[in-house]
Protein backbone atom coordinates (compact mmCIF):
# COMPACT_ATOMS: atom_id res chain seq x y z
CA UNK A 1 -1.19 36.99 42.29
CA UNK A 2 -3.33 38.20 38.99
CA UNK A 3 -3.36 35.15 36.92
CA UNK A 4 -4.24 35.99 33.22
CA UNK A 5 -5.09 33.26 30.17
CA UNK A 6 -3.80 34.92 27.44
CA UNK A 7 -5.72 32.58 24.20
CA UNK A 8 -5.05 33.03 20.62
CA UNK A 9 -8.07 32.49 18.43
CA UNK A 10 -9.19 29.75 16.74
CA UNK A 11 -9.08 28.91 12.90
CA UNK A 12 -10.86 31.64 10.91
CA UNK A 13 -11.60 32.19 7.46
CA UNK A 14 -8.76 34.18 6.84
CA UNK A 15 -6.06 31.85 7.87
CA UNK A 16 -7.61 29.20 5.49
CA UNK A 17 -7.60 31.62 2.14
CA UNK A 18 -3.94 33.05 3.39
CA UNK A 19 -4.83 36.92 3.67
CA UNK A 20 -3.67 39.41 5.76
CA UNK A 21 -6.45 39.53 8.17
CA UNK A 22 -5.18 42.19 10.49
CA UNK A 23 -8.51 43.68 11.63
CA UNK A 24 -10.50 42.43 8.82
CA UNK A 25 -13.27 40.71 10.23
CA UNK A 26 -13.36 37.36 8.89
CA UNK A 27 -15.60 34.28 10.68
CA UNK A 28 -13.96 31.44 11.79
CA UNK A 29 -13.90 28.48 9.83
CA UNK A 30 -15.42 24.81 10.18
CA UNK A 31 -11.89 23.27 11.89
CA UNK A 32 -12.35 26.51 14.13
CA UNK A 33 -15.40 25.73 15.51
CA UNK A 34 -13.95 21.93 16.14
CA UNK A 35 -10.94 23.72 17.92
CA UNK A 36 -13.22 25.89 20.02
CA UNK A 37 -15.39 22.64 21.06
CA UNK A 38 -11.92 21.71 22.48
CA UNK A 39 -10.74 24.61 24.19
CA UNK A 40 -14.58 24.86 25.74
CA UNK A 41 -13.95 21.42 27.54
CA UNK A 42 -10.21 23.07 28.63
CA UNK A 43 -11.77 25.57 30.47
CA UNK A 44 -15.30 24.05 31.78
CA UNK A 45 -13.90 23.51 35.76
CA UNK A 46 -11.47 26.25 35.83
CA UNK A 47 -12.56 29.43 37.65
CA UNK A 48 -12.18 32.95 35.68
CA UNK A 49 -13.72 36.21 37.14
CA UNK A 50 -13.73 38.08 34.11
CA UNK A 51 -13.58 37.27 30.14
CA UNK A 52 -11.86 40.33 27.75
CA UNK A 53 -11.69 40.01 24.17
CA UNK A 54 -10.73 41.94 20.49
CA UNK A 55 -13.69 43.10 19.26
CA UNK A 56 -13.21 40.91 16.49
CA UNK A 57 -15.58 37.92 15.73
CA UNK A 58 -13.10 35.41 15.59
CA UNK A 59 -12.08 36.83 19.20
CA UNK A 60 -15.14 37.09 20.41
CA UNK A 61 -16.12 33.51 19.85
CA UNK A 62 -13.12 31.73 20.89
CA UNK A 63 -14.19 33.76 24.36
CA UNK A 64 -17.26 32.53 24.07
CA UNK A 65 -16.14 28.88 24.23
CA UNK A 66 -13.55 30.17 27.38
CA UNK A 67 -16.50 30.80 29.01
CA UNK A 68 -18.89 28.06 28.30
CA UNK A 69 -21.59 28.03 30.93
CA UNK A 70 -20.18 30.49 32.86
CA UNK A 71 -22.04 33.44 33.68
CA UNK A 72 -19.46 35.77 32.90
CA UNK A 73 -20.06 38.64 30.27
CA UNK A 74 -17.84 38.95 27.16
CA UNK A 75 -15.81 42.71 27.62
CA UNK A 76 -15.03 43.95 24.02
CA UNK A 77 -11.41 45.75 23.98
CA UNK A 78 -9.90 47.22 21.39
CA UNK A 79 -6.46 47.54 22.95
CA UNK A 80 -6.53 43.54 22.01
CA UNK A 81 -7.07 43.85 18.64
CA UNK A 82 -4.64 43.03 16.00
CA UNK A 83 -2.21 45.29 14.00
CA UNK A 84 -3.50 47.10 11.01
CA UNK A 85 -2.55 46.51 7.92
CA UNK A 86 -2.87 48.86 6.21
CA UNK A 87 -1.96 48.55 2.42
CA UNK A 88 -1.76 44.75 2.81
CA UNK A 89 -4.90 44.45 5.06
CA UNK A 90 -7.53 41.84 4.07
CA UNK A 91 -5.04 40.93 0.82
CA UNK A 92 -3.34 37.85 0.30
CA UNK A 93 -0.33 37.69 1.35
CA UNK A 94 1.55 36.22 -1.80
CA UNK A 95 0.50 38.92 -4.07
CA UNK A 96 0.69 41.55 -0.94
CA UNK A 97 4.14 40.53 -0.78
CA UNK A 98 4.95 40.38 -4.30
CA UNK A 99 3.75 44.05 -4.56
CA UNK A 100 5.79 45.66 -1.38
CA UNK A 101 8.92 43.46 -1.15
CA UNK A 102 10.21 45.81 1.30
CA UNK A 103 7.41 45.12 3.69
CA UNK A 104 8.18 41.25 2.93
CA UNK A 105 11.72 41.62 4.17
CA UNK A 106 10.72 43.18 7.19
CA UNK A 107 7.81 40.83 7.88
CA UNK A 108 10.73 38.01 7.88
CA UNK A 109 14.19 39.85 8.88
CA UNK A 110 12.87 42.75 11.27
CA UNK A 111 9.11 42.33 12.10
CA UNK A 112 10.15 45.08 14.54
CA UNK A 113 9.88 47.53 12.35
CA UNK A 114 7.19 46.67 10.04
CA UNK A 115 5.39 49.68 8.84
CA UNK A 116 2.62 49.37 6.29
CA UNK A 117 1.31 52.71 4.70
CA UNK A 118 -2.29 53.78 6.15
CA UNK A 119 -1.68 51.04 9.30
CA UNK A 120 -0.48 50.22 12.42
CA UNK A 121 3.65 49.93 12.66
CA UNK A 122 4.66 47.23 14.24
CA UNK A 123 6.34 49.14 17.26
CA UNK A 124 3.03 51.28 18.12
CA UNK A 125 1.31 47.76 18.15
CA UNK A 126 3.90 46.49 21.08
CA UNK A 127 3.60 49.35 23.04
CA UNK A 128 -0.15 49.54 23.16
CA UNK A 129 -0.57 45.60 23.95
CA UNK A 130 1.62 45.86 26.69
CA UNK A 131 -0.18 48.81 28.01
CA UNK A 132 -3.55 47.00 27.32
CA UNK A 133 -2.72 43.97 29.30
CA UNK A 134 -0.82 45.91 32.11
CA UNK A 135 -4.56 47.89 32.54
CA UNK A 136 -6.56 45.12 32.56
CA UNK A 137 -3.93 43.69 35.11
CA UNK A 138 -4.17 46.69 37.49
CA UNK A 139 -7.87 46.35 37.28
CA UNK A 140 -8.15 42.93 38.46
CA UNK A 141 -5.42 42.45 40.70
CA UNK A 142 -5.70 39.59 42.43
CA UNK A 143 -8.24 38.33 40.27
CA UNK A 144 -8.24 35.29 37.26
CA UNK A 145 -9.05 36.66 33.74
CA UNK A 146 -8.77 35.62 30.36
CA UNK A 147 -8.28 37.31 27.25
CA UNK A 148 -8.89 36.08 23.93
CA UNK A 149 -6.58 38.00 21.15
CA UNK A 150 -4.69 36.93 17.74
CA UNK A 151 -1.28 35.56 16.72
CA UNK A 152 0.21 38.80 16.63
CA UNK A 153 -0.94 40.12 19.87
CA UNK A 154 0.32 37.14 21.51
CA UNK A 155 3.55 36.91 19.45
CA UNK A 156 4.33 40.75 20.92
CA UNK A 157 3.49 39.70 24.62
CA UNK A 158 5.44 36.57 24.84
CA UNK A 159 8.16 38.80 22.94
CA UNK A 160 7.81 41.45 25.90
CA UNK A 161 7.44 38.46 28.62
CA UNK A 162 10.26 36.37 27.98
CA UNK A 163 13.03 38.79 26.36
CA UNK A 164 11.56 42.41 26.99
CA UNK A 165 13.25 43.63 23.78
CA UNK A 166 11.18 44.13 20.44
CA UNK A 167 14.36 42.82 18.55
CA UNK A 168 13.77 39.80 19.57
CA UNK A 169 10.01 39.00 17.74
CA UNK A 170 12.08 37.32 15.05
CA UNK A 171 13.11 34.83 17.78
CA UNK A 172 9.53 34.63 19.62
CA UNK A 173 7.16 31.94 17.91
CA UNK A 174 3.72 32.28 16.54
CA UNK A 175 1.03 30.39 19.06
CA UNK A 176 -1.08 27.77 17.57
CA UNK A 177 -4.88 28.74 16.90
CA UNK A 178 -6.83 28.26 20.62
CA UNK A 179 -3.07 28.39 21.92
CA UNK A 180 -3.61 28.56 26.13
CA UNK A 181 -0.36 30.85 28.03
CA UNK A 182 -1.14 31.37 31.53
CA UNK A 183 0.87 34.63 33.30
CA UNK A 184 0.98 35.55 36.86
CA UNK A 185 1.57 39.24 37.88
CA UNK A 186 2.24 40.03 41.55
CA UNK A 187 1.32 43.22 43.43
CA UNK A 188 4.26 45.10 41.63
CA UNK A 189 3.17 43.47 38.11
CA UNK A 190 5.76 41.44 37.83
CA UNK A 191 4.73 38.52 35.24
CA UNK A 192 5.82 35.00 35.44
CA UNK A 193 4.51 32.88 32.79
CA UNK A 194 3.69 29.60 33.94
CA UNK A 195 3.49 27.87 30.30
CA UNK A 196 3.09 29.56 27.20
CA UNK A 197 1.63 28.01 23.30
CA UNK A 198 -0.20 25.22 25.14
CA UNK A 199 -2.48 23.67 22.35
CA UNK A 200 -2.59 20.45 23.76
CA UNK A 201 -6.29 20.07 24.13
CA UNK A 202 -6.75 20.04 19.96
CA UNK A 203 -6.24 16.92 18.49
CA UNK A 204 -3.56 17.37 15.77
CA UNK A 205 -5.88 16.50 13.18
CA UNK A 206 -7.89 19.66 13.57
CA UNK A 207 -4.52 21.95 14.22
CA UNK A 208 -3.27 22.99 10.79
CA UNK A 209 0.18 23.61 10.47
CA UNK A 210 1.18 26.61 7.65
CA UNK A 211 4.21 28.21 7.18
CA UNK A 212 4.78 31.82 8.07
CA UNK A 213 7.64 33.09 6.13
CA UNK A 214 5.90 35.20 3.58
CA UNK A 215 8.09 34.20 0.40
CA UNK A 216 6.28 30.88 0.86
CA UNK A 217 2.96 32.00 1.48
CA UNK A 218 0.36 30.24 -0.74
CA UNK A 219 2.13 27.04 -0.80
CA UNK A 220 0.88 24.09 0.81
């Protein structure tokens, strides 16, 4: 069996001012580094043979804390980094949303086929993740790895994982910042996930909840 850690990020800057951060490279945030004290102590006695992560600082750090005193290099991929934006990248989503209601809708109805102008649709982004994590799969087979990505990234794999239909990412949840999933993949890469959203090792006083439908975005 290939066992694979699949952890979102923790808290960054971007979550905290309510932007689009898509591949906008915002630093995490002072709760972030709290979370990734946490997840650092999650991981400290389990064994991992390789560390993959978006190129992204937020990415790379929360990988960073995965691998602690480990002597395991960080691999940069870009087939882990988030969607694009594109005419909403980097903006806040309440104005964002304001100005392309249509986006808006599909963001909430049918993230499936969210398509910003000049970024990533929503359906490319699915593909490619899947293909991403299948690669890194093949190359380690038989191996533990862990790869540190963002909410969307995971949202699409646990969509893939547990219904294998893009229709369904309205019904698949968002992970929680630092969020653990562990999937197994046998010789035919066949996954099982053994959990999935495990944020347990953040106290709840450093796990901010927000809510994600965008016609509230910018409220408390």
């Amino acid at each position: 069996m290939t066992k694979v850690y699949i952890v979102r990020h923790c808290e960054a800057l971007g979550n905290v001012i309510r932007v689009f951060q898509g591949t906008s490279d915002f630093d995490i945030s002072e709760t972030g580094a709290k979370q990734l004290e946490y997840l650092g102590k999650r991981f400290e006695n389990v064994h991992i043979d390789k560390i993959y992560s978006s190129p992204l600082i937020r990415t790379v750090k929360t990988a960073e804390a995965v691998a602690g005193d480990k002597d395991i290099k960080i691999i940069k991929d870009k087939g882990l980094i988030e969607l694009h934006g594109g005419v909403v990248e980097g903006k806040p989503f309440k104005e964002a949303f304001a100005a392309y209601p249509h986006l808006a809708k599909q963001w909430d109805d049918h993230p499936e086929d969210f398509l910003p102008a000049n970024g990533e649709s929503m359906r490319s982004a699915y593909n490619r993740i899947w293909e991403t994590l299948l690669r890194l799969v093949r190359e380690n087979n038989g191996k533990t790895i862990a790869v540190a990505t963002h909410g969307g990234v995971t949202r699409c794999l646990m969509c893939r994982l547990n219904f294998g239909d893009i229709k369904k990412l309205k019904d698949t949840p968002w992970s929680d910042n630092t969020a653990v999933s562990l999937v197994e993949f046998d010789d035919e890469l066949n996954p099982r996930i053994v959990y999935m959203n495990d944020s347990s090792h953040v106290p709840e006083k450093y796990m901010p909840k927000r809510n994600r439908i965008s016609s509230f975005i910018g409220e408390k």
